[in-house]
N, C-alpha and C. Protein backbone atom coordinates (compact mmCIF):
# COMPACT_ATOMS: atom_id res chain seq x y z
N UNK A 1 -94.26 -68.19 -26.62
CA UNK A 1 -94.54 -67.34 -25.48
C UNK A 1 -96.02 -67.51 -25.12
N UNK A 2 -96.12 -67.78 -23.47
CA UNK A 2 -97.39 -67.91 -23.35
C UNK A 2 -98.58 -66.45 -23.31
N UNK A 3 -99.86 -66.43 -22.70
CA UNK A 3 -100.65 -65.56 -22.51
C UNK A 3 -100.01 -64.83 -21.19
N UNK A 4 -99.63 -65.42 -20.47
CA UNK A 4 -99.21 -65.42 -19.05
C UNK A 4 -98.12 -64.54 -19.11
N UNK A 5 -97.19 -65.09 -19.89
CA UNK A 5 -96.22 -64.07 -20.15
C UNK A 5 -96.02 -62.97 -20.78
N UNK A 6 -96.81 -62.74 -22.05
CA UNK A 6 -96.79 -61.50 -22.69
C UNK A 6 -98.00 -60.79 -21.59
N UNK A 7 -98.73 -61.03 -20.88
CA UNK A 7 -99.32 -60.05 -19.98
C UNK A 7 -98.35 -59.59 -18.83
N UNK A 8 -97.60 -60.40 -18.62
CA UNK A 8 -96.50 -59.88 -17.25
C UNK A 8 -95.61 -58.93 -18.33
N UNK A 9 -95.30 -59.30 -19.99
CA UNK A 9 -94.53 -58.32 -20.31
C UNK A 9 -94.84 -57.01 -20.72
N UNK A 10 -96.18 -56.81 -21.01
CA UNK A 10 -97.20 -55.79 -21.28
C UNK A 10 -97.59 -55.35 -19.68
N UNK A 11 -97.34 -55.81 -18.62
CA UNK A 11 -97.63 -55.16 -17.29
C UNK A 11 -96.32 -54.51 -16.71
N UNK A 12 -94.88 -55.08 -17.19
CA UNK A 12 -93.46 -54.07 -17.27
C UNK A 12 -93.39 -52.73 -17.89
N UNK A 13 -94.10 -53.05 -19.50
CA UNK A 13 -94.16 -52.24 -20.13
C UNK A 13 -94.64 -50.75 -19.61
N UNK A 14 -96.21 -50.73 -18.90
CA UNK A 14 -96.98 -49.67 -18.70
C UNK A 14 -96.44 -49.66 -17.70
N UNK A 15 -95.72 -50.32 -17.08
CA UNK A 15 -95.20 -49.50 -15.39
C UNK A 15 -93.88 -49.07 -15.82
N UNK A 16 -92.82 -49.46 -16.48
CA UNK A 16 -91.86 -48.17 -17.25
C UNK A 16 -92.09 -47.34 -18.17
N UNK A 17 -93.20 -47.66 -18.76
CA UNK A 17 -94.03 -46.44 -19.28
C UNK A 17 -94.70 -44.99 -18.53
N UNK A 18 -95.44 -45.58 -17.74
CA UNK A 18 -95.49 -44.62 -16.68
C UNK A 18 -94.71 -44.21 -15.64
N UNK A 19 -93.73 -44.86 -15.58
CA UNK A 19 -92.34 -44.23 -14.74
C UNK A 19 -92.22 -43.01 -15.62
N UNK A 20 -91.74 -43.23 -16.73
CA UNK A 20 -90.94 -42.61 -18.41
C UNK A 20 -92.03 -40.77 -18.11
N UNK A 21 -93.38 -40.99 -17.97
CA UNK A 21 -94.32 -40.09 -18.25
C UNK A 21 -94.43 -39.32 -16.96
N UNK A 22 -94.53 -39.94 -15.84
CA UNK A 22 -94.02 -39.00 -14.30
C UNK A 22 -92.99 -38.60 -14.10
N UNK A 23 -91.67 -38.95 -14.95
CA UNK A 23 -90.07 -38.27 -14.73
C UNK A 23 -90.62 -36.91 -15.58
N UNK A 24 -91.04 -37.47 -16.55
CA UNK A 24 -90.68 -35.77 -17.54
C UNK A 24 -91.91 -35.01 -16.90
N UNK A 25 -93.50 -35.14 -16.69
CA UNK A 25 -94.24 -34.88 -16.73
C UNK A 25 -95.08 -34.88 -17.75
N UNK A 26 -95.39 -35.39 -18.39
CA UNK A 26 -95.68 -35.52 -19.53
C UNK A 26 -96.62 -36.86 -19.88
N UNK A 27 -97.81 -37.15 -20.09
CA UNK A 27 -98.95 -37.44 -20.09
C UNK A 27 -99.15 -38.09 -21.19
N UNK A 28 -99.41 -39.50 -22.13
CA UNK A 28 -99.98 -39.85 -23.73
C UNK A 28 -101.19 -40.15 -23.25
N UNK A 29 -101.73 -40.08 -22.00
CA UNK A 29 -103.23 -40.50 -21.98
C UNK A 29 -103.71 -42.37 -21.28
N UNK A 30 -103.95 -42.30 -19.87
CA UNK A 30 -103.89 -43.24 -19.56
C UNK A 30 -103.16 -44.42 -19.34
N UNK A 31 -103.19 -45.29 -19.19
CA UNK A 31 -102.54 -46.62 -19.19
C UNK A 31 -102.11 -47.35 -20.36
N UNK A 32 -103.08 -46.98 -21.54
CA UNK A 32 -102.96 -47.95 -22.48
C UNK A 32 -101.87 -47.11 -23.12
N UNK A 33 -101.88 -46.14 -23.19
CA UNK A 33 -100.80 -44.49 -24.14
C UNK A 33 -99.40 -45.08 -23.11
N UNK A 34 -99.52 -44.91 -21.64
CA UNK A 34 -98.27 -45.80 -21.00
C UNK A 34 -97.42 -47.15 -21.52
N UNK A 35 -98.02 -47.73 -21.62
CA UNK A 35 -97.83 -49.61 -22.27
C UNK A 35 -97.21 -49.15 -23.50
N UNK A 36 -97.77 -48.53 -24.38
CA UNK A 36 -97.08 -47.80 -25.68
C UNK A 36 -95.83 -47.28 -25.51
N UNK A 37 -95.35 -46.71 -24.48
CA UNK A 37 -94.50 -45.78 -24.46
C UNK A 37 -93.03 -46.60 -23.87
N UNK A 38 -93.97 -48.11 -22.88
CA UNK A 38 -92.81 -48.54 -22.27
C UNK A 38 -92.64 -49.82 -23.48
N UNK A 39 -93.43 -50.12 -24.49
CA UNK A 39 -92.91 -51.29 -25.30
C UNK A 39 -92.29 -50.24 -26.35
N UNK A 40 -92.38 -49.14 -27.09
CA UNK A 40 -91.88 -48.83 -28.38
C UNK A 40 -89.96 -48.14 -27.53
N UNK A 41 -90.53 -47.88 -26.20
CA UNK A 41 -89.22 -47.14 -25.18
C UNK A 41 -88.19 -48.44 -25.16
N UNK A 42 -88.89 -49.59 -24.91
CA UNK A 42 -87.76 -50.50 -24.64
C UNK A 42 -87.25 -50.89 -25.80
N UNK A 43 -88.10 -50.96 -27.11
CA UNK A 43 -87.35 -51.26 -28.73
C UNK A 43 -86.00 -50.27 -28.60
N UNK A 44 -86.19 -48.97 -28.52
CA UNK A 44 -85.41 -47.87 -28.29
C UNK A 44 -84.11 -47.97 -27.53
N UNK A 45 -84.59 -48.35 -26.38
CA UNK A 45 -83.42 -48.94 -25.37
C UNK A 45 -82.54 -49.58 -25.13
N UNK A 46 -83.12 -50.92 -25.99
CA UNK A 46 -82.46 -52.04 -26.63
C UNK A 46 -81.54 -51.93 -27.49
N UNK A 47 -81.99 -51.00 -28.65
CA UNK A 47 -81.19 -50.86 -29.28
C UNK A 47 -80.24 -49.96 -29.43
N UNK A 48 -80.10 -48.72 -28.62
CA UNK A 48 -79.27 -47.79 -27.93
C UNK A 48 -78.19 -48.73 -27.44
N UNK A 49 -78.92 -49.45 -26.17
CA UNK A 49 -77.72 -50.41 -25.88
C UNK A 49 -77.03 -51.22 -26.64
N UNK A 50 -77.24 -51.77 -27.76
CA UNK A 50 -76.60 -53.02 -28.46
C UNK A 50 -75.98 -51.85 -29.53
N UNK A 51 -76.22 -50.68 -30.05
CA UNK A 51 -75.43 -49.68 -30.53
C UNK A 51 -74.60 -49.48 -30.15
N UNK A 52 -74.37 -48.85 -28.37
CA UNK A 52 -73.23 -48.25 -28.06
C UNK A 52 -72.07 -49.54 -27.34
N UNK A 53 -72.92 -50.91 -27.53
CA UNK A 53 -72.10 -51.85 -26.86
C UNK A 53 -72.21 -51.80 -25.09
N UNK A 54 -73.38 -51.72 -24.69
CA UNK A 54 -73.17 -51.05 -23.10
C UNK A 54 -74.08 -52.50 -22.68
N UNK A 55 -73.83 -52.71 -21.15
CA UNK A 55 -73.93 -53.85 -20.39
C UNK A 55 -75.49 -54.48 -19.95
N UNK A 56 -75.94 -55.00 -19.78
CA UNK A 56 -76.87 -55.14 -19.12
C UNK A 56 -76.55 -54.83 -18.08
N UNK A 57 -78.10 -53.87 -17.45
CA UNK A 57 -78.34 -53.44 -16.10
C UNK A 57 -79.50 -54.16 -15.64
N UNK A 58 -79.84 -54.72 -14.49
CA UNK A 58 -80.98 -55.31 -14.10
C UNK A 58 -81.99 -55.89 -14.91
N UNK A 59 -81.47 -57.14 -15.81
CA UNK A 59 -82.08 -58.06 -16.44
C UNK A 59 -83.34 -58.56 -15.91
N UNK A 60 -84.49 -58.96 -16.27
CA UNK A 60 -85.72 -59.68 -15.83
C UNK A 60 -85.71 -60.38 -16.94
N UNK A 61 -85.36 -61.61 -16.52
CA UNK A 61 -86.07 -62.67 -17.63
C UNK A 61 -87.71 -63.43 -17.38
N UNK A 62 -88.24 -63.44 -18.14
CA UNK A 62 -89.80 -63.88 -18.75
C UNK A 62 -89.89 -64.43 -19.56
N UNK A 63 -90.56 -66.03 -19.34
CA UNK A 63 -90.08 -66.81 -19.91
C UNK A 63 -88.43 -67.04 -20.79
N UNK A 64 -88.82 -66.90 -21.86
CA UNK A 64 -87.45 -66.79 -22.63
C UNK A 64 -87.33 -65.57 -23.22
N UNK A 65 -87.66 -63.96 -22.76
CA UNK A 65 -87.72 -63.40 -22.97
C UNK A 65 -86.90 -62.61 -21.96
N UNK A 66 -85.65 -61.42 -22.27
CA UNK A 66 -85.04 -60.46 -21.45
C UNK A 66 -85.30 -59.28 -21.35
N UNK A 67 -85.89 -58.30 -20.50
CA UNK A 67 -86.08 -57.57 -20.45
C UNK A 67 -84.93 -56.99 -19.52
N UNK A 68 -84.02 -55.55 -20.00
CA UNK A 68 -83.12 -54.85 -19.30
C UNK A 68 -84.24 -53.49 -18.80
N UNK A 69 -84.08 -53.36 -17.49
CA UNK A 69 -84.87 -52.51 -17.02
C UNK A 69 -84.62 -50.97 -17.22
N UNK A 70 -83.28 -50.91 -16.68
CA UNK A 70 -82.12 -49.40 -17.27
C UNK A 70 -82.55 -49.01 -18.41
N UNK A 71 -81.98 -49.96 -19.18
CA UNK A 71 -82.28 -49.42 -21.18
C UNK A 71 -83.76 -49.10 -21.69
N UNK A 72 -84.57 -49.71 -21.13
CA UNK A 72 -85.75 -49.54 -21.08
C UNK A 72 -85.85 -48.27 -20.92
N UNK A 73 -86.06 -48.14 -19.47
CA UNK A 73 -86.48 -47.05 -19.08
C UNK A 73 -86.02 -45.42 -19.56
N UNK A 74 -84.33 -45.75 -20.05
CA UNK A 74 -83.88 -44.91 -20.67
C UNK A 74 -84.67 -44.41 -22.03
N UNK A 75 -85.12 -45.89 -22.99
CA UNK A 75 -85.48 -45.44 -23.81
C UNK A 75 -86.71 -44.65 -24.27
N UNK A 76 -87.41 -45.40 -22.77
CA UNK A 76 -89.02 -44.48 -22.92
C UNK A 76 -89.27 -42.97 -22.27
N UNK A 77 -88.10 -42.69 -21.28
CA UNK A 77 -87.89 -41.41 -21.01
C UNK A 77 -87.53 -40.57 -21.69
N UNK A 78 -86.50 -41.31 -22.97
CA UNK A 78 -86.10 -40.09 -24.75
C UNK A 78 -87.17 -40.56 -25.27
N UNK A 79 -88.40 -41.18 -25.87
CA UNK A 79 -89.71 -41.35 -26.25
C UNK A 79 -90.49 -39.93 -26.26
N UNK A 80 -90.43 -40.01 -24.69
CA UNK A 80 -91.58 -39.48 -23.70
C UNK A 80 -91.04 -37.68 -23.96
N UNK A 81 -89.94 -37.93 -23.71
CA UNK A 81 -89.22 -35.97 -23.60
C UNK A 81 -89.54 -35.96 -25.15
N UNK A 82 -89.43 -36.76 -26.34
CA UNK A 82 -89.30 -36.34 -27.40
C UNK A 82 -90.66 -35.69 -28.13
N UNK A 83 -91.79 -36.99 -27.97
CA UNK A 83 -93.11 -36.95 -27.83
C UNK A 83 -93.47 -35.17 -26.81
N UNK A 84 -93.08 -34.77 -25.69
CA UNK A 84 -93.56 -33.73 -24.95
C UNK A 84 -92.46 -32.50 -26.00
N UNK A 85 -91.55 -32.64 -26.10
CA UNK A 85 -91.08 -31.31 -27.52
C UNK A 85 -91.72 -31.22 -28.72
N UNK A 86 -92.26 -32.40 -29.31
CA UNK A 86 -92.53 -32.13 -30.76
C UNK A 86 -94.05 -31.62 -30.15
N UNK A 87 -94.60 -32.03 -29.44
CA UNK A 87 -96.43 -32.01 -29.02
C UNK A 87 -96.26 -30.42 -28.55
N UNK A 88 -95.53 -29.80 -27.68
CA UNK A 88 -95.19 -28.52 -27.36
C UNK A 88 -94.98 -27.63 -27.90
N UNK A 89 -93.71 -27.72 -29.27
CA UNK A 89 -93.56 -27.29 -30.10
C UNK A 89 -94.72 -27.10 -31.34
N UNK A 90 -96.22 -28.09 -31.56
CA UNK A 90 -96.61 -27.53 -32.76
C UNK A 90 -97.87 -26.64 -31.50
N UNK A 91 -98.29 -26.70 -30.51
CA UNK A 91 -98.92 -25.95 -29.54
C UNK A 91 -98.64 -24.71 -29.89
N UNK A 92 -97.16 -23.98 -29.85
CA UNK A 92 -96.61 -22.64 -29.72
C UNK A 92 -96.88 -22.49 -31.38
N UNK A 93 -96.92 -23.60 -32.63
CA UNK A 93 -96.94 -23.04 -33.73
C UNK A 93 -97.99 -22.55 -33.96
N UNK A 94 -99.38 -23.14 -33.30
CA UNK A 94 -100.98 -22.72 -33.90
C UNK A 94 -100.91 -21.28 -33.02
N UNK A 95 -100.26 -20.95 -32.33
CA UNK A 95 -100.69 -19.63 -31.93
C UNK A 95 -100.58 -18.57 -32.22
């Protein structure tokens, strides 16, 4: 994989990352906390999908690399809600 390409796949990443963080509302802090959310979201996604046996939805291939956009995004939006309950939840505990 070139430079070229892991930057186009790290530039998917933080833009379904920050999709993931404007659905819920919910914030990890910039761009770089985004990119986090849409690469560990799409591990998530991926493997949700290849769990439940479900289809590819809107494939992007890069280089030799597939990215499903759906599963993705699914996965960084349960990330993102999960990350905003547990972060919420110890908020209400210190008080």
């Amino acid at each position: 994989m070139s430079l070229l390409e892991t930057l186009i796949l790290l530039a998917i990443a933080g833009l379904i990352g920050a999709l993931a963080e404007f659905l819920i509302g919910f914030s990890l802090g910039g761009m770089i906390g985004a990119t986090i959310v849409g690469v560990v979201g799409g591990l998530i996604g991926d493997w949700l999908a290849r769990s439940l046996h479900l289809p590819a939805i809107l494939p992007i291939q890069v280089g030799t690399r597939t990215i499903e956009l759906v599963w993705t995004t699914l996965g960084s939006i349960l990330l993102v809600g999960l990350l905003s309950v547990l972060r919420t939840r110890r908020s209400v505990a210190r008080r």
